[in-house]
C-alpha atoms as a PDB file:
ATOM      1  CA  UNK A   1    -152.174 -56.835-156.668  1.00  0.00           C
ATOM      2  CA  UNK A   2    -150.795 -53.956-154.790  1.00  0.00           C
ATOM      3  CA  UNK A   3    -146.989 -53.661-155.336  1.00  0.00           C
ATOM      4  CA  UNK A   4    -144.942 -54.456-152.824  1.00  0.00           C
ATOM      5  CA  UNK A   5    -142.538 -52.352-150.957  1.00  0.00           C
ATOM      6  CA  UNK A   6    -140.352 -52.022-147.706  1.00  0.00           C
ATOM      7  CA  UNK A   7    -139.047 -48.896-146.400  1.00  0.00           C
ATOM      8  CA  UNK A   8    -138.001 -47.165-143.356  1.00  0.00           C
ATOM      9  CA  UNK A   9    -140.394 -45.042-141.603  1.00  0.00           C
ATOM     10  CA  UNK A  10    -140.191 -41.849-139.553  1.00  0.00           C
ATOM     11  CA  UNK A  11    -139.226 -44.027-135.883  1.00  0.00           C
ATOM     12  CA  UNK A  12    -136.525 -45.687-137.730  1.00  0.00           C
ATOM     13  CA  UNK A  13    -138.786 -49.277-137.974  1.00  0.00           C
ATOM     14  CA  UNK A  14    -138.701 -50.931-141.452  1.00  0.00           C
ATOM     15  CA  UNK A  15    -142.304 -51.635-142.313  1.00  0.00           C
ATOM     16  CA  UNK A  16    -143.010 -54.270-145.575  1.00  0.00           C
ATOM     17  CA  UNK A  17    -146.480 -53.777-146.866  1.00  0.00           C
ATOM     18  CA  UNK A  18    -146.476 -58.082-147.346  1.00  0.00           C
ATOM     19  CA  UNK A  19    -146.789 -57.894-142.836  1.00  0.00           C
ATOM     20  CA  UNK A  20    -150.315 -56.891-143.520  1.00  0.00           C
ATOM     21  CA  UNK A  21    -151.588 -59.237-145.718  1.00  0.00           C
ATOM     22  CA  UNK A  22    -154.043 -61.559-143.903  1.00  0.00           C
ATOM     23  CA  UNK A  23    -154.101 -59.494-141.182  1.00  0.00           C
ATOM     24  CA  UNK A  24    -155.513 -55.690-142.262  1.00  0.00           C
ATOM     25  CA  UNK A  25    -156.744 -53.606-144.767  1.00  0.00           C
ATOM     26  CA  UNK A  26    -154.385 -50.863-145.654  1.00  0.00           C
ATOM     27  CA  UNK A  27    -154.492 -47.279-147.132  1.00  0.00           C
ATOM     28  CA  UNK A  28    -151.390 -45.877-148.492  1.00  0.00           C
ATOM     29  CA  UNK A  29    -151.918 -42.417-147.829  1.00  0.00           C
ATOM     30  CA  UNK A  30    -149.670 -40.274-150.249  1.00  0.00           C
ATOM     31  CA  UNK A  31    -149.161 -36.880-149.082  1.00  0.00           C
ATOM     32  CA  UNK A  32    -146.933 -33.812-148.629  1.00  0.00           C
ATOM     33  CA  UNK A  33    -146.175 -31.478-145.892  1.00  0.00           C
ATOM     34  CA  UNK A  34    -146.474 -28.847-148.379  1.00  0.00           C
ATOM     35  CA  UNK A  35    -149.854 -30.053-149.969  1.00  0.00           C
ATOM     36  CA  UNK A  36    -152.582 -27.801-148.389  1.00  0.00           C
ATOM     37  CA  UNK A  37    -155.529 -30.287-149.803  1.00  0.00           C
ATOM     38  CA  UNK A  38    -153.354 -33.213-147.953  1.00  0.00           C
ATOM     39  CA  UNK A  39    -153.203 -31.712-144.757  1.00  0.00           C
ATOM     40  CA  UNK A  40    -156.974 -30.297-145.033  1.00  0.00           C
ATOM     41  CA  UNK A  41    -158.090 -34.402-145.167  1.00  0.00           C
ATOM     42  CA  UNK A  42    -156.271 -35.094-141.962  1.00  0.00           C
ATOM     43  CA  UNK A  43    -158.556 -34.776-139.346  1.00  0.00           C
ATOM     44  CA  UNK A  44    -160.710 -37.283-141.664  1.00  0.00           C
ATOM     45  CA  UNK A  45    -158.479 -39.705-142.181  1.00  0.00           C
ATOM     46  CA  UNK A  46    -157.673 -39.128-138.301  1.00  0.00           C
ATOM     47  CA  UNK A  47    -161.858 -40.341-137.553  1.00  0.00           C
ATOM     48  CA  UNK A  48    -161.438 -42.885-140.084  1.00  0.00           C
ATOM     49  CA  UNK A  49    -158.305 -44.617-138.424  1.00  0.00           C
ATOM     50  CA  UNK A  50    -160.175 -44.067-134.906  1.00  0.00           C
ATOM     51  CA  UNK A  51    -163.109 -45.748-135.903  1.00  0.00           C
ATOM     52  CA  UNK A  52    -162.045 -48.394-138.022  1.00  0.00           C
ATOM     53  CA  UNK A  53    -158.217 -49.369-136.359  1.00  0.00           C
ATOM     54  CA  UNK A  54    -159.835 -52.028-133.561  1.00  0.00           C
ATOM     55  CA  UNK A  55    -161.236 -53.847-136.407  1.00  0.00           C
ATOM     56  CA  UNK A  56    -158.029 -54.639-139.097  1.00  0.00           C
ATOM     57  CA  UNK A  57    -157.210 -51.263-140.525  1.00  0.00           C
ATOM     58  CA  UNK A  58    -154.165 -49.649-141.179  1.00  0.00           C
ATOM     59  CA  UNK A  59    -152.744 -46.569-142.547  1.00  0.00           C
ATOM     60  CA  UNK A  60    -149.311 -45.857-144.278  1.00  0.00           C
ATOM     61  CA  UNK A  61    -148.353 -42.320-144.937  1.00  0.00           C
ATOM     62  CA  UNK A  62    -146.064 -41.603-147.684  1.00  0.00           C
ATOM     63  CA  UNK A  63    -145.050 -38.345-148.148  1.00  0.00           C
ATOM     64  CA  UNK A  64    -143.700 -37.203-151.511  1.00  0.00           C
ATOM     65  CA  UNK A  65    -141.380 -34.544-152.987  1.00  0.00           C
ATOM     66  CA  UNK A  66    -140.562 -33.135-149.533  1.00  0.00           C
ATOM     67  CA  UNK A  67    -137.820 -32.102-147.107  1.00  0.00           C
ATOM     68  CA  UNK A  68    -137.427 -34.302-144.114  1.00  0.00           C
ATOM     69  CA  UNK A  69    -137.924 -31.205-141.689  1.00  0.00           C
ATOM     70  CA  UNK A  70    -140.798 -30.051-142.836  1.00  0.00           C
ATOM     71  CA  UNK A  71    -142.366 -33.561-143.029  1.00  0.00           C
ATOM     72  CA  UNK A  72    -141.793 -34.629-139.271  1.00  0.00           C
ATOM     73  CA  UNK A  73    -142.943 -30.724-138.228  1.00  0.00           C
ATOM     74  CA  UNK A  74    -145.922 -31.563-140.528  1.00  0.00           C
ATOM     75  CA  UNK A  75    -146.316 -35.116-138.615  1.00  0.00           C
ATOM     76  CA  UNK A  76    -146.204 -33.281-134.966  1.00  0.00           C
ATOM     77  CA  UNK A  77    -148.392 -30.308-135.747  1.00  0.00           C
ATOM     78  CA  UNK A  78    -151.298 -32.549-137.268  1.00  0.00           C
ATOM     79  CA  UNK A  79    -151.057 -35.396-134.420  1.00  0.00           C
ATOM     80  CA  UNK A  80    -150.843 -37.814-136.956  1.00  0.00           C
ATOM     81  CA  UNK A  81    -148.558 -39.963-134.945  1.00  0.00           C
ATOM     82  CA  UNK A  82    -150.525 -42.500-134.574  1.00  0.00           C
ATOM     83  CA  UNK A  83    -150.084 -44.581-137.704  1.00  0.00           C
ATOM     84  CA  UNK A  84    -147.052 -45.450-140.149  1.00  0.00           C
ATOM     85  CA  UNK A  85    -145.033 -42.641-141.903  1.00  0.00           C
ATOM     86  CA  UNK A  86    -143.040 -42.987-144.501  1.00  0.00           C
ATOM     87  CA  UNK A  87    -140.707 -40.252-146.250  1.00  0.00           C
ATOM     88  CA  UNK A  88    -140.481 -41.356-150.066  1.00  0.00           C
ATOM     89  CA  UNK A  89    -137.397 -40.767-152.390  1.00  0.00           C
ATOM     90  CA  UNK A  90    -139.816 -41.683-155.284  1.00  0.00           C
ATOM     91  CA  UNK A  91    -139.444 -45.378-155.373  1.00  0.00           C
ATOM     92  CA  UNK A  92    -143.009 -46.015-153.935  1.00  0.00           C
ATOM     93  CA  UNK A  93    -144.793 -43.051-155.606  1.00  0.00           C
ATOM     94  CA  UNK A  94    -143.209 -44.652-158.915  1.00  0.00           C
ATOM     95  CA  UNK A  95    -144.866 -48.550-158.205  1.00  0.00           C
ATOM     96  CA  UNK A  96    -148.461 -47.095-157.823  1.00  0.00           C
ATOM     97  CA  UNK A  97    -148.223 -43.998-160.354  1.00  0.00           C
ATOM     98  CA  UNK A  98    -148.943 -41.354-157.584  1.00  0.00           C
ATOM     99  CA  UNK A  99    -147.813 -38.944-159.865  1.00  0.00           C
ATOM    100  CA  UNK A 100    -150.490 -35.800-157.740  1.00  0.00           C
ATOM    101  CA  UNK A 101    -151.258 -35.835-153.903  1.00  0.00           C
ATOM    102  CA  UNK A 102    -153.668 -36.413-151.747  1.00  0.00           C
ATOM    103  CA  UNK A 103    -153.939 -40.048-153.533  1.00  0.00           C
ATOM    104  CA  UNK A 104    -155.229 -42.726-152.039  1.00  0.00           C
ATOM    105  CA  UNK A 105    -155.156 -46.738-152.267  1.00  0.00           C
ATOM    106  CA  UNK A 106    -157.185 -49.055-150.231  1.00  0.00           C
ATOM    107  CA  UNK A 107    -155.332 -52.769-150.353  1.00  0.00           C
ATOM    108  CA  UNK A 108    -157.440 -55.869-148.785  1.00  0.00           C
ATOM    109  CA  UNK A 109    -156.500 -58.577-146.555  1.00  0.00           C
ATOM    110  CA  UNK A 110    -155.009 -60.180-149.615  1.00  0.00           C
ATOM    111  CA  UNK A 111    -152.662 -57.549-151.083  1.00  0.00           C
ATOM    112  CA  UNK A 112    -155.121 -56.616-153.944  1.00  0.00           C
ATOM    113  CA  UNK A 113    -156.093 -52.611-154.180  1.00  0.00           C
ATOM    114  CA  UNK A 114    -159.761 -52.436-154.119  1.00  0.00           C
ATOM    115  CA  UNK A 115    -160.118 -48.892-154.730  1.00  0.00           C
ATOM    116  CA  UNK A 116    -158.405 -45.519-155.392  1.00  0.00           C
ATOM    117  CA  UNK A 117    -159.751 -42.343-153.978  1.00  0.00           C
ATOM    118  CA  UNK A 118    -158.501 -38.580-154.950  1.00  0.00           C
ATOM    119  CA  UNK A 119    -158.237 -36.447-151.819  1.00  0.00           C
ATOM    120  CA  UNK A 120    -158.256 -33.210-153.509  1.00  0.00           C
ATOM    121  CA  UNK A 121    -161.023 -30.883-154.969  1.00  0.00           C
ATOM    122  CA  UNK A 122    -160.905 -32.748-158.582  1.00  0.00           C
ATOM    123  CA  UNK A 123    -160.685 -36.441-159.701  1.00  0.00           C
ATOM    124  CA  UNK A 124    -158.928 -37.949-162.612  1.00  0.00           C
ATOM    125  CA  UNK A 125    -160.763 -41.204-162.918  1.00  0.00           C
ATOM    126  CA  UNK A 126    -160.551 -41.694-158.748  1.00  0.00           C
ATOM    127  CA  UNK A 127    -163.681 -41.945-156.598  1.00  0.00           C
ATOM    128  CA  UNK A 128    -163.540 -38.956-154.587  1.00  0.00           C
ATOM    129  CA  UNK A 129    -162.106 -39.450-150.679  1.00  0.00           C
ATOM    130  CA  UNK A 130    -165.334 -39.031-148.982  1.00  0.00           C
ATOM    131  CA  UNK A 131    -166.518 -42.845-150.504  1.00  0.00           C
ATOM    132  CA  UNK A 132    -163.745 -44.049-148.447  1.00  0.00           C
ATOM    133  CA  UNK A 133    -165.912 -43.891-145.235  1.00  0.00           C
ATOM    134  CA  UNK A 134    -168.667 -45.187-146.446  1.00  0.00           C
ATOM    135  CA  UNK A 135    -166.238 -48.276-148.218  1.00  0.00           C
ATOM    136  CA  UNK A 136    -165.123 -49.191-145.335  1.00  0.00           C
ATOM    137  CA  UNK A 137    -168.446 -49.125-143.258  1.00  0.00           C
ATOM    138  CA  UNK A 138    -169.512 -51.474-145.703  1.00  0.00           C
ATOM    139  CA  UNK A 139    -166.248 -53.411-145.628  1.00  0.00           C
ATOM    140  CA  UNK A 140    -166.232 -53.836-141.817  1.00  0.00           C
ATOM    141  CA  UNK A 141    -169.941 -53.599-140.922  1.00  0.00           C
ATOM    142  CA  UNK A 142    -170.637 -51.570-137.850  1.00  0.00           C
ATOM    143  CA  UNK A 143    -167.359 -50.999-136.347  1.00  0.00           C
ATOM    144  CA  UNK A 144    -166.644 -51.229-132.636  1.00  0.00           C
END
């Protein structure tokens, strides 16, 4: 099972990862403003929220080891606005081991983390990001 957490994010809103379950699939996104292969994967992760959003999928941000300036300028100047941000003072990097970034962890409808994809150039044991697409075509079907 995915551990749970609740934090503030960047609007001030306190999200709980347990308001998904039953409802969405989620990615916990762990990034950092100053992580060039992090911000190189945004316009994919950008497609993938467009595409799949309408049909139960989320994304939460957490950004790691950063300065909150440079993480909301990061925010603004990639348009990522459009799903949950979250800066992290290590407590949820710590629950799911995120100890490099880009990392990613795609949780099911019932809390459980189906998969965990590496969003840089090498993987330690992670399926690499690009499976993530194809995951969640199969996941959803054909998307609206």
């Amino acid at each position: 099972m995915a551990p749970e957490f609740s934090a503030k994010t960047i609007n001030g809103n306190i999200i709980d990862l347990k308001q998904f379950q039953n409802k969405s699939f989620v990615l916990l996104d762990f990034w950092g403003s100053w992580c060039f292969p992090c911000r190189r994967l945004t316009p994919n992760l950008k497609a993938i929220y467009e595409k799949f959003h309408d049909n139960g999928f989320e994304i939460i941000s957490i950004a790691i080891n950063d300065k909150e300036e440079n993480w909301k300028k990061a925010i603004a100047e990639d348009s990522m606005q459009r799903w949950q941000h979250i800066l992290d003072n290590d407590t949820i990097k710590n629950l799911y081991s995120a100890d490099f970034v880009p990392i990613l962890y795609l949780i099911n409808r019932e809390g459980k983390v189906i998969a965990r994809y590496n969003g840089g150039e090498r993987a330690y044991g992670e399926r690499p990001y690009w499976e993530l697409y194809q995951d969640l075509n199969e996941l959803f079907g054909k998307p609206n």
